[in-house]
Structures are given as structure tokens and as C-alpha cells.
PDB file of N, CA and C in Angstrom:
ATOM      1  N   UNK A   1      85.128  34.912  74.907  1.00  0.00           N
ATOM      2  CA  UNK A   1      85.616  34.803  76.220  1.00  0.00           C
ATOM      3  C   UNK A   1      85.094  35.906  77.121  1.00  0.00           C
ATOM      4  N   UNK A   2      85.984  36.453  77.839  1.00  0.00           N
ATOM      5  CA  UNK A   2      85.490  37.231  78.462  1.00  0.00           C
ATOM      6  C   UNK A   2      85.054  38.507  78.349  1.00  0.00           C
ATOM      7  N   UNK A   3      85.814  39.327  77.401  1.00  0.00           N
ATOM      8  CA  UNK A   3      85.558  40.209  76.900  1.00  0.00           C
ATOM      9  C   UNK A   3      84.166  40.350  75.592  1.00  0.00           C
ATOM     10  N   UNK A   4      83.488  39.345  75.427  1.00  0.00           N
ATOM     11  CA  UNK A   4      82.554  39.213  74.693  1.00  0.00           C
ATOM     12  C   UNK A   4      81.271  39.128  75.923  1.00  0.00           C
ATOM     13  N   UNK A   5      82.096  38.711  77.023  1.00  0.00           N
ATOM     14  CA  UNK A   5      80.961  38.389  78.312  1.00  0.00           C
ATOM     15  C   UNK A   5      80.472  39.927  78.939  1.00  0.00           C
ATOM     16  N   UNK A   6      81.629  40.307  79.118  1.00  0.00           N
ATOM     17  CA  UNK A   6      81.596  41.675  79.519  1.00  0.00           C
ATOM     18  C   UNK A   6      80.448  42.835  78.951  1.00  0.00           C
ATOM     19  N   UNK A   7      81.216  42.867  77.167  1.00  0.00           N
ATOM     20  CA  UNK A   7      80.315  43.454  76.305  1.00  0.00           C
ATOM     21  C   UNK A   7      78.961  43.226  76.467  1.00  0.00           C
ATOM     22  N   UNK A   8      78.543  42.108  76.426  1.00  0.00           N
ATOM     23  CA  UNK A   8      76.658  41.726  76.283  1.00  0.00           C
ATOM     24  C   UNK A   8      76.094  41.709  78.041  1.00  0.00           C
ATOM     25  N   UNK A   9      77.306  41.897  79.337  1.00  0.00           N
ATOM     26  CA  UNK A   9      76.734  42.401  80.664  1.00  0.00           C
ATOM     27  C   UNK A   9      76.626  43.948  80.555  1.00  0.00           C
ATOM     28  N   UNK A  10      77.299  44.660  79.764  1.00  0.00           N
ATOM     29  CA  UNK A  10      77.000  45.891  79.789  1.00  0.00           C
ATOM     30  C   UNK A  10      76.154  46.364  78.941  1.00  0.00           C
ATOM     31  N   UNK A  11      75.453  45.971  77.752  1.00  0.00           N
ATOM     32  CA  UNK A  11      74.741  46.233  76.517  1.00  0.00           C
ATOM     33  C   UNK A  11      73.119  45.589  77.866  1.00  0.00           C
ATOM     34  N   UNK A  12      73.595  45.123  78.258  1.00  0.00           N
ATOM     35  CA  UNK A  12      72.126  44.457  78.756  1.00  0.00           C
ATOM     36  C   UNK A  12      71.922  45.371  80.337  1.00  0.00           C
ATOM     37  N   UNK A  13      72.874  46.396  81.066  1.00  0.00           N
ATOM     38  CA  UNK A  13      72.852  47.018  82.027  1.00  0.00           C
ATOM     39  C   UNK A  13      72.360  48.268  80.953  1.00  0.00           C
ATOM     40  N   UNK A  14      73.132  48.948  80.327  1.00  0.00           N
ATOM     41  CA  UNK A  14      72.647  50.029  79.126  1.00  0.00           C
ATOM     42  C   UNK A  14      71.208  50.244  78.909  1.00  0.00           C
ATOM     43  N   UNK A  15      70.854  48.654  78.440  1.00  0.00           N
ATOM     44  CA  UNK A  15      69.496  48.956  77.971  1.00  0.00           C
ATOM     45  C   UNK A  15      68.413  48.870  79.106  1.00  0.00           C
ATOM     46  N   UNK A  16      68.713  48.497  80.123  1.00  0.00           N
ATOM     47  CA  UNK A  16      67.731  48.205  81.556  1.00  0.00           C
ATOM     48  C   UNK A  16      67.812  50.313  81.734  1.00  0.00           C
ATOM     49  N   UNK A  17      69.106  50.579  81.368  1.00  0.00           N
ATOM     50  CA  UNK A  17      68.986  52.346  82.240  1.00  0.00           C
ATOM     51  C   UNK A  17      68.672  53.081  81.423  1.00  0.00           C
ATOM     52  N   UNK A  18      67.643  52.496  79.992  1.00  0.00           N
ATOM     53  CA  UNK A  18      67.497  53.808  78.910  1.00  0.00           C
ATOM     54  C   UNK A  18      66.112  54.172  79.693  1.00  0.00           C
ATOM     55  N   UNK A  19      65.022  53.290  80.834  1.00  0.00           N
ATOM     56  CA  UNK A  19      64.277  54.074  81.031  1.00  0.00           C
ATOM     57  C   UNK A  19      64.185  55.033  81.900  1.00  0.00           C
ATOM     58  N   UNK A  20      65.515  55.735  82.280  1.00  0.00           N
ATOM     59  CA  UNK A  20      66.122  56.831  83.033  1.00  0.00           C
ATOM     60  C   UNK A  20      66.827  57.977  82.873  1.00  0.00           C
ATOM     61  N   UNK A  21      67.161  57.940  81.302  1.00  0.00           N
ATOM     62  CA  UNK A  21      67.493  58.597  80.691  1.00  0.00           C
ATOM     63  C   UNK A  21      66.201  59.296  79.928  1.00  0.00           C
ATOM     64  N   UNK A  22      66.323  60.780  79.504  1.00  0.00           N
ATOM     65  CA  UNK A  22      65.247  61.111  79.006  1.00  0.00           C
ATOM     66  C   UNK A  22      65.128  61.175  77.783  1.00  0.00           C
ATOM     67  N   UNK A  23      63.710  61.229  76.876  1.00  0.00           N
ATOM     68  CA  UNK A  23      63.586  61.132  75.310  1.00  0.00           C
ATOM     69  C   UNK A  23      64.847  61.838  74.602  1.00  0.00           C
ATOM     70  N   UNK A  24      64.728  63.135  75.420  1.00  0.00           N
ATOM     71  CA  UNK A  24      65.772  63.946  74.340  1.00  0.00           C
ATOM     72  C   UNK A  24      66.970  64.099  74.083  1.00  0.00           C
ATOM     73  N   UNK A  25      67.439  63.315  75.155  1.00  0.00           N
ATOM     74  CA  UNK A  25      68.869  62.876  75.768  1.00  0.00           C
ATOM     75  C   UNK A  25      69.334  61.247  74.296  1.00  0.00           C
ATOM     76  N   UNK A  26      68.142  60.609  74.494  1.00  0.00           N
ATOM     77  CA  UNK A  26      68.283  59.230  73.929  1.00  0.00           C
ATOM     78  C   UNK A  26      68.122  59.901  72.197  1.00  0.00           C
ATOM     79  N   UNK A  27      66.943  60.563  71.798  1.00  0.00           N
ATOM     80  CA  UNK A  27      66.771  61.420  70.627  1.00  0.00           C
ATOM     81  C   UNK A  27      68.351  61.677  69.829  1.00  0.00           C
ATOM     82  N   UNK A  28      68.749  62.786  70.745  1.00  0.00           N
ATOM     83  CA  UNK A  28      70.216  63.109  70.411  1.00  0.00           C
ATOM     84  C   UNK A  28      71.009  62.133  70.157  1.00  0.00           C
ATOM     85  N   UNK A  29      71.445  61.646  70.732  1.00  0.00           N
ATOM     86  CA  UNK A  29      71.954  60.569  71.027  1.00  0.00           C
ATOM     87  C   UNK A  29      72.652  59.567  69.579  1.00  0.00           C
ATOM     88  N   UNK A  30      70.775  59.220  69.352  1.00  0.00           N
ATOM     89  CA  UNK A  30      70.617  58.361  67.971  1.00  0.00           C
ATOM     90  C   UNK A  30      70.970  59.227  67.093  1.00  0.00           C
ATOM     91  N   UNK A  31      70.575  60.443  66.926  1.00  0.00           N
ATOM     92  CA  UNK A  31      70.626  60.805  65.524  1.00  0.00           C
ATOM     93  C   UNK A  31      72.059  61.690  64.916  1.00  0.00           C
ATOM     94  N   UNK A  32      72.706  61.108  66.592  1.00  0.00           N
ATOM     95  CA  UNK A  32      74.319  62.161  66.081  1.00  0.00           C
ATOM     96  C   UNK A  32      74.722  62.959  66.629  1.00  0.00           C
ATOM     97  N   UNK A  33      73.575  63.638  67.547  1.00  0.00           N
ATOM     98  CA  UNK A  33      74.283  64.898  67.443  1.00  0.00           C
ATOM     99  C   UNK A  33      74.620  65.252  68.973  1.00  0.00           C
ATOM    100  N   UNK A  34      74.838  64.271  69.518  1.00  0.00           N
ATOM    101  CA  UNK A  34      74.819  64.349  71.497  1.00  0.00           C
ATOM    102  C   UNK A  34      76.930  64.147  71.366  1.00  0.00           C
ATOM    103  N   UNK A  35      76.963  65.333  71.414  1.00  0.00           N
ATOM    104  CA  UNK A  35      78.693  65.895  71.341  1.00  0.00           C
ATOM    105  C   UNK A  35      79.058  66.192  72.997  1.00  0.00           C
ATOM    106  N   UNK A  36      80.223  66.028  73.278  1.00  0.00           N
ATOM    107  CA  UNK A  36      80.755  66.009  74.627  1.00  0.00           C
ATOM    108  C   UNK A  36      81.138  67.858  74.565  1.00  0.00           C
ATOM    109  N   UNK A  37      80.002  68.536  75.961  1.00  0.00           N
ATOM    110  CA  UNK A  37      80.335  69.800  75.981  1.00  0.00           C
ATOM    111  C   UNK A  37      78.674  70.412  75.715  1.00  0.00           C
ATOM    112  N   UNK A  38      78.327  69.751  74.726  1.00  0.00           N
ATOM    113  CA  UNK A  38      77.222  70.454  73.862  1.00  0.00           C
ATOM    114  C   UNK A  38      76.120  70.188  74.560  1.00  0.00           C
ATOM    115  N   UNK A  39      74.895  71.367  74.704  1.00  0.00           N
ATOM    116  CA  UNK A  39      73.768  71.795  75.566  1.00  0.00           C
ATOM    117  C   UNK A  39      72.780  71.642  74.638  1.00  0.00           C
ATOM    118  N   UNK A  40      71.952  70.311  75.342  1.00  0.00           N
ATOM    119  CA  UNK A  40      70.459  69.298  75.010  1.00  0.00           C
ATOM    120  C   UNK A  40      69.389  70.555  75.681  1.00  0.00           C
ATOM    121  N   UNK A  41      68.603  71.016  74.403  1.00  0.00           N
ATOM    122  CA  UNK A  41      67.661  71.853  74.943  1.00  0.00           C
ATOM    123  C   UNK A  41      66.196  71.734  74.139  1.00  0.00           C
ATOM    124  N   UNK A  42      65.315  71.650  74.925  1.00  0.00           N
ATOM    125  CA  UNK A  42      63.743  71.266  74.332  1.00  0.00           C
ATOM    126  C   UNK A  42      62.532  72.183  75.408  1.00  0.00           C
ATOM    127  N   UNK A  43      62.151  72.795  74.281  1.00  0.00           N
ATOM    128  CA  UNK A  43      60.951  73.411  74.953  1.00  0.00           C
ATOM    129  C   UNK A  43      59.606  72.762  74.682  1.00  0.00           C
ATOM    130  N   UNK A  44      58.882  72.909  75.586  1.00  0.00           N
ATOM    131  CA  UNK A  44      57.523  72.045  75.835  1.00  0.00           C
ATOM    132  C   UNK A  44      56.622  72.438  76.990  1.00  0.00           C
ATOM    133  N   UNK A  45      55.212  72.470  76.903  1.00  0.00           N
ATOM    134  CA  UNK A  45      54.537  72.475  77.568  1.00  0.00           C
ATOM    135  C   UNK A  45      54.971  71.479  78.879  1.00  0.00           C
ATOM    136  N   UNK A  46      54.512  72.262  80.057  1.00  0.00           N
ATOM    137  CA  UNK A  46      54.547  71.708  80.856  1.00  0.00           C
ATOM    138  C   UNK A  46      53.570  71.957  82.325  1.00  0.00           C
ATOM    139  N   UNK A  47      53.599  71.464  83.158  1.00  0.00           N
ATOM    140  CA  UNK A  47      53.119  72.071  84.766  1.00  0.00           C
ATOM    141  C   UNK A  47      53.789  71.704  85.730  1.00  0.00           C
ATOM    142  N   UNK A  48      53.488  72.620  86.684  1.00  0.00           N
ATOM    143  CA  UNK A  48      54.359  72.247  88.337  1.00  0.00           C
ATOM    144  C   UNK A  48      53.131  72.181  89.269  1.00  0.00           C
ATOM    145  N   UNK A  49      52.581  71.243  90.169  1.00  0.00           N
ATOM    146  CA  UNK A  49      52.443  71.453  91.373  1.00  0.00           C
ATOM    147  C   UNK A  49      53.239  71.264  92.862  1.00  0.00           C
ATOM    148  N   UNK A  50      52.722  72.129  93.418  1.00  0.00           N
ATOM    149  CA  UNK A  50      53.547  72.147  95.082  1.00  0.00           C
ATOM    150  C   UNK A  50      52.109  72.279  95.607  1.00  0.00           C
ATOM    151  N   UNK A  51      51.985  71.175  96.549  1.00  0.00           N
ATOM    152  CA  UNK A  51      50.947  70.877  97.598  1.00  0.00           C
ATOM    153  C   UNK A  51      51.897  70.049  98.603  1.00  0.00           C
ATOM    154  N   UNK A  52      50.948  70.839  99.737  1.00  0.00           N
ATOM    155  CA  UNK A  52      50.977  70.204 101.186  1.00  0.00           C
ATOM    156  C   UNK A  52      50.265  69.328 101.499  1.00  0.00           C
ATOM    157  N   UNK A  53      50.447  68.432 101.980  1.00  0.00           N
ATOM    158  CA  UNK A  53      49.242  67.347 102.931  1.00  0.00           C
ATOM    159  C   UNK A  53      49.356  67.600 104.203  1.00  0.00           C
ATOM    160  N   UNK A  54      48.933  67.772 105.062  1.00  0.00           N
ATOM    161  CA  UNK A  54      49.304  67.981 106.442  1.00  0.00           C
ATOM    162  C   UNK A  54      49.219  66.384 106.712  1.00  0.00           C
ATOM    163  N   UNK A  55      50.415  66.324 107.776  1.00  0.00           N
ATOM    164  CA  UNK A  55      50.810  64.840 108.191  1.00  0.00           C
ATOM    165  C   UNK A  55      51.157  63.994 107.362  1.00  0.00           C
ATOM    166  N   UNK A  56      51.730  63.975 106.516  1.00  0.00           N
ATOM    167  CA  UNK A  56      52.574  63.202 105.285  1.00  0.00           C
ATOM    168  C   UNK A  56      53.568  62.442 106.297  1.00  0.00           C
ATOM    169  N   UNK A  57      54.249  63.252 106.860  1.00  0.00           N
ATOM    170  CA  UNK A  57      55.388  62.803 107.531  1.00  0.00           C
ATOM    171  C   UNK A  57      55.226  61.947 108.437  1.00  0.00           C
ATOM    172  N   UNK A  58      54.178  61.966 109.272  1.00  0.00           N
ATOM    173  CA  UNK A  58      53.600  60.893 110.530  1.00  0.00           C
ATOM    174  C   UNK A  58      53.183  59.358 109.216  1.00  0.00           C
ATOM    175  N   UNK A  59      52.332  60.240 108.590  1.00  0.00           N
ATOM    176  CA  UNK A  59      51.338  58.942 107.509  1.00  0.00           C
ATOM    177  C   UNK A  59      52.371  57.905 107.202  1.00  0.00           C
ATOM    178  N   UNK A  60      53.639  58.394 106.310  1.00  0.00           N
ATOM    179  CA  UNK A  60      54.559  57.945 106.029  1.00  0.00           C
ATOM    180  C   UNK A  60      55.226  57.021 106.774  1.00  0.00           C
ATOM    181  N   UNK A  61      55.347  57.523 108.086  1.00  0.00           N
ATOM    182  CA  UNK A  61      56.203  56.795 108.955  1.00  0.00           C
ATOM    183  C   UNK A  61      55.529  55.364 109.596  1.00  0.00           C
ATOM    184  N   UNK A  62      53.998  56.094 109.837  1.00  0.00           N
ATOM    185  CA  UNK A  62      52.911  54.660 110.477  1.00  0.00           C
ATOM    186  C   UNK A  62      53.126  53.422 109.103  1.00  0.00           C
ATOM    187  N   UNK A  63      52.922  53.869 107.756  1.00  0.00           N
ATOM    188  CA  UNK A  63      52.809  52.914 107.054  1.00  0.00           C
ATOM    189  C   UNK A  63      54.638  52.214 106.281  1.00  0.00           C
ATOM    190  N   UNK A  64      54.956  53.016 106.886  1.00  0.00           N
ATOM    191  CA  UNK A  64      56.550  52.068 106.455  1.00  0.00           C
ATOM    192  C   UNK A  64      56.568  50.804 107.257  1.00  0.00           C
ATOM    193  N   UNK A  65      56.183  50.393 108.267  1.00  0.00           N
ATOM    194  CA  UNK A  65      56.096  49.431 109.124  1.00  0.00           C
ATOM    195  C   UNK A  65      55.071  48.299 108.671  1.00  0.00           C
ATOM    196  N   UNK A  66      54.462  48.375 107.928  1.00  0.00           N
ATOM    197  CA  UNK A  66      53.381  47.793 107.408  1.00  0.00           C
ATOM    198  C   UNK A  66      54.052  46.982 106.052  1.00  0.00           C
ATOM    199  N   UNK A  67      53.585  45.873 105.879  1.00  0.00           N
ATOM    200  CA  UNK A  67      53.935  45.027 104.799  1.00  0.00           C
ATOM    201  C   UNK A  67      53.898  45.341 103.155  1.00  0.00           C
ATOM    202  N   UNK A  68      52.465  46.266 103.038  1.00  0.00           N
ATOM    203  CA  UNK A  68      51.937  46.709 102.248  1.00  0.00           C
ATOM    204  C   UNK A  68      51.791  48.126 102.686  1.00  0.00           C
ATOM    205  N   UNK A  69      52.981  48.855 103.042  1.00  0.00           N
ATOM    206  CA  UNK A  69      52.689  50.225 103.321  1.00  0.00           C
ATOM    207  C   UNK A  69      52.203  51.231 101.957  1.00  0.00           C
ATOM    208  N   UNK A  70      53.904  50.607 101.124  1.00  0.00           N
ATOM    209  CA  UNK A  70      53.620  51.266  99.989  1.00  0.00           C
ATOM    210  C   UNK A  70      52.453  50.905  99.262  1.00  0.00           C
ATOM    211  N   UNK A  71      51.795  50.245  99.539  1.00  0.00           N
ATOM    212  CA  UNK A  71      50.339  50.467  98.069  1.00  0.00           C
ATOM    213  C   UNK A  71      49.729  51.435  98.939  1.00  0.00           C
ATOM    214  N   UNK A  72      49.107  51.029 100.337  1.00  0.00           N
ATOM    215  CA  UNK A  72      48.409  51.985 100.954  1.00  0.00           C
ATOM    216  C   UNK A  72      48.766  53.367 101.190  1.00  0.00           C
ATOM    217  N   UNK A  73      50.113  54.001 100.978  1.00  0.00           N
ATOM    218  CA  UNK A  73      50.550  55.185 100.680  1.00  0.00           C
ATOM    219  C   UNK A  73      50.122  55.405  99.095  1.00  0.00           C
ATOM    220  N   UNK A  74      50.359  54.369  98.005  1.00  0.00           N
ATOM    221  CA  UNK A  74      49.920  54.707  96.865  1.00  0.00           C
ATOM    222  C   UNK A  74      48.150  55.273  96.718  1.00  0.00           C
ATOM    223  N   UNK A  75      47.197  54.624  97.494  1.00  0.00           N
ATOM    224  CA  UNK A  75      45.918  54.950  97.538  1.00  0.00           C
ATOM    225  C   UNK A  75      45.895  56.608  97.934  1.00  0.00           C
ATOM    226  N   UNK A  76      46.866  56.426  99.046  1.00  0.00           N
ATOM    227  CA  UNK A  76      46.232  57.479 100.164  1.00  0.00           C
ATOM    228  C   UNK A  76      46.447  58.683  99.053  1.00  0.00           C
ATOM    229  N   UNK A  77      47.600  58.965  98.473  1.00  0.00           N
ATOM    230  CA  UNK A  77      48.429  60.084  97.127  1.00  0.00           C
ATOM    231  C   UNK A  77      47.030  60.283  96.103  1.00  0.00           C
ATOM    232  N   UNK A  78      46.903  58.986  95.361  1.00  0.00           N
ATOM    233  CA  UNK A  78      45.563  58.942  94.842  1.00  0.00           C
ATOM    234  C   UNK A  78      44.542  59.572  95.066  1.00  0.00           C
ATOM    235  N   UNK A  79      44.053  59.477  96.172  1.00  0.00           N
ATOM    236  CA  UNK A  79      42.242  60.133  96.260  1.00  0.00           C
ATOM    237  C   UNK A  79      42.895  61.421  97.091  1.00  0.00           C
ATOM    238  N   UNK A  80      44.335  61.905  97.537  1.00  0.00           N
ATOM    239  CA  UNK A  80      44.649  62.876  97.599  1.00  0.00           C
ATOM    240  C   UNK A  80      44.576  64.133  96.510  1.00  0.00           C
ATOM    241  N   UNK A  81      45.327  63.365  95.434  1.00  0.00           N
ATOM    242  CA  UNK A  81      45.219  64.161  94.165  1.00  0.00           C
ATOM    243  C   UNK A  81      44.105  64.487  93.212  1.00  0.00           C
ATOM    244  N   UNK A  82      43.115  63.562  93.471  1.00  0.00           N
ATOM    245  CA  UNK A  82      41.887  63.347  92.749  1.00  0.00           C
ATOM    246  C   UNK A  82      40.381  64.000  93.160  1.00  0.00           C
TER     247      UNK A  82
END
């Protein structure tokens, strides 16, 4: 009934949000040891960048209006970064 309906709408919302949750979060998790209170900690290589584009903010705004803004913002990021 309903409560069987419920169960398999939420098992099927669950599994749509595990790709938002992170490895080590889900890691824990499975193997036991993700306790209420207790501090998930993983060290790893990593990097940061912080870059400016000058006019992001105008670019942004001309192509929100556009049908296909977002791919053409996706290009523009692209051969930005590259």
C-alpha cells in the first residue's frame, strides 16, 4: 500500500542524491562507520584556482537571454581555461 509506495519514492529520491554526496561521506557510510557526531576526514592531493575574467558579469548577463546561452558560456569558460 502506501507505505511500500512511499519506501521505493524515497529509495529512488536517495539514490538520484548519491551523486551529491561525496565518495567519503558514501565510503563511511557503507562500511559502518558514519556515527552521528563523528568527524569524516580524508587527506588528498589537491588544487585551487582563483582567476578573473574581466567582464564575466556583462558576458553572463548578454548570454542569459539567449536560448543557448549556457553552451555558449560553456565554450567561452573552455578556451578561457585552455
Amino acid at each position: 500500500g502506501v507505505v511500500n509506495w512511499f519506501k521505493s519514492r524515497n529509495n529512488e529520491t536517495l539514490k538520484g542524491s548519491l551523486a551529491f554526496v561525496p565518495w567519503i561521506v558514501q565510503q563511511s557510510y557503507f562500511e559502518g562507520g558514519l556515527d552521528e557526531g563523528k568527524i569524516i576526514m580524508h587527506r588528498g592531493s589537491g588544487a585551487v584556482v582563483f582567476s578573473d575574467a574581466s567582464g564575466f558579469t556583462a558576458l553572463t548577463e548578454r548570454l542569459a537571454v539567449k536560448s543557448n546561452g549556457a553552451e555558449l558560456l560553456s565554450q567561452c569558460l573552455t578556451a578561457f581555461f585552455t
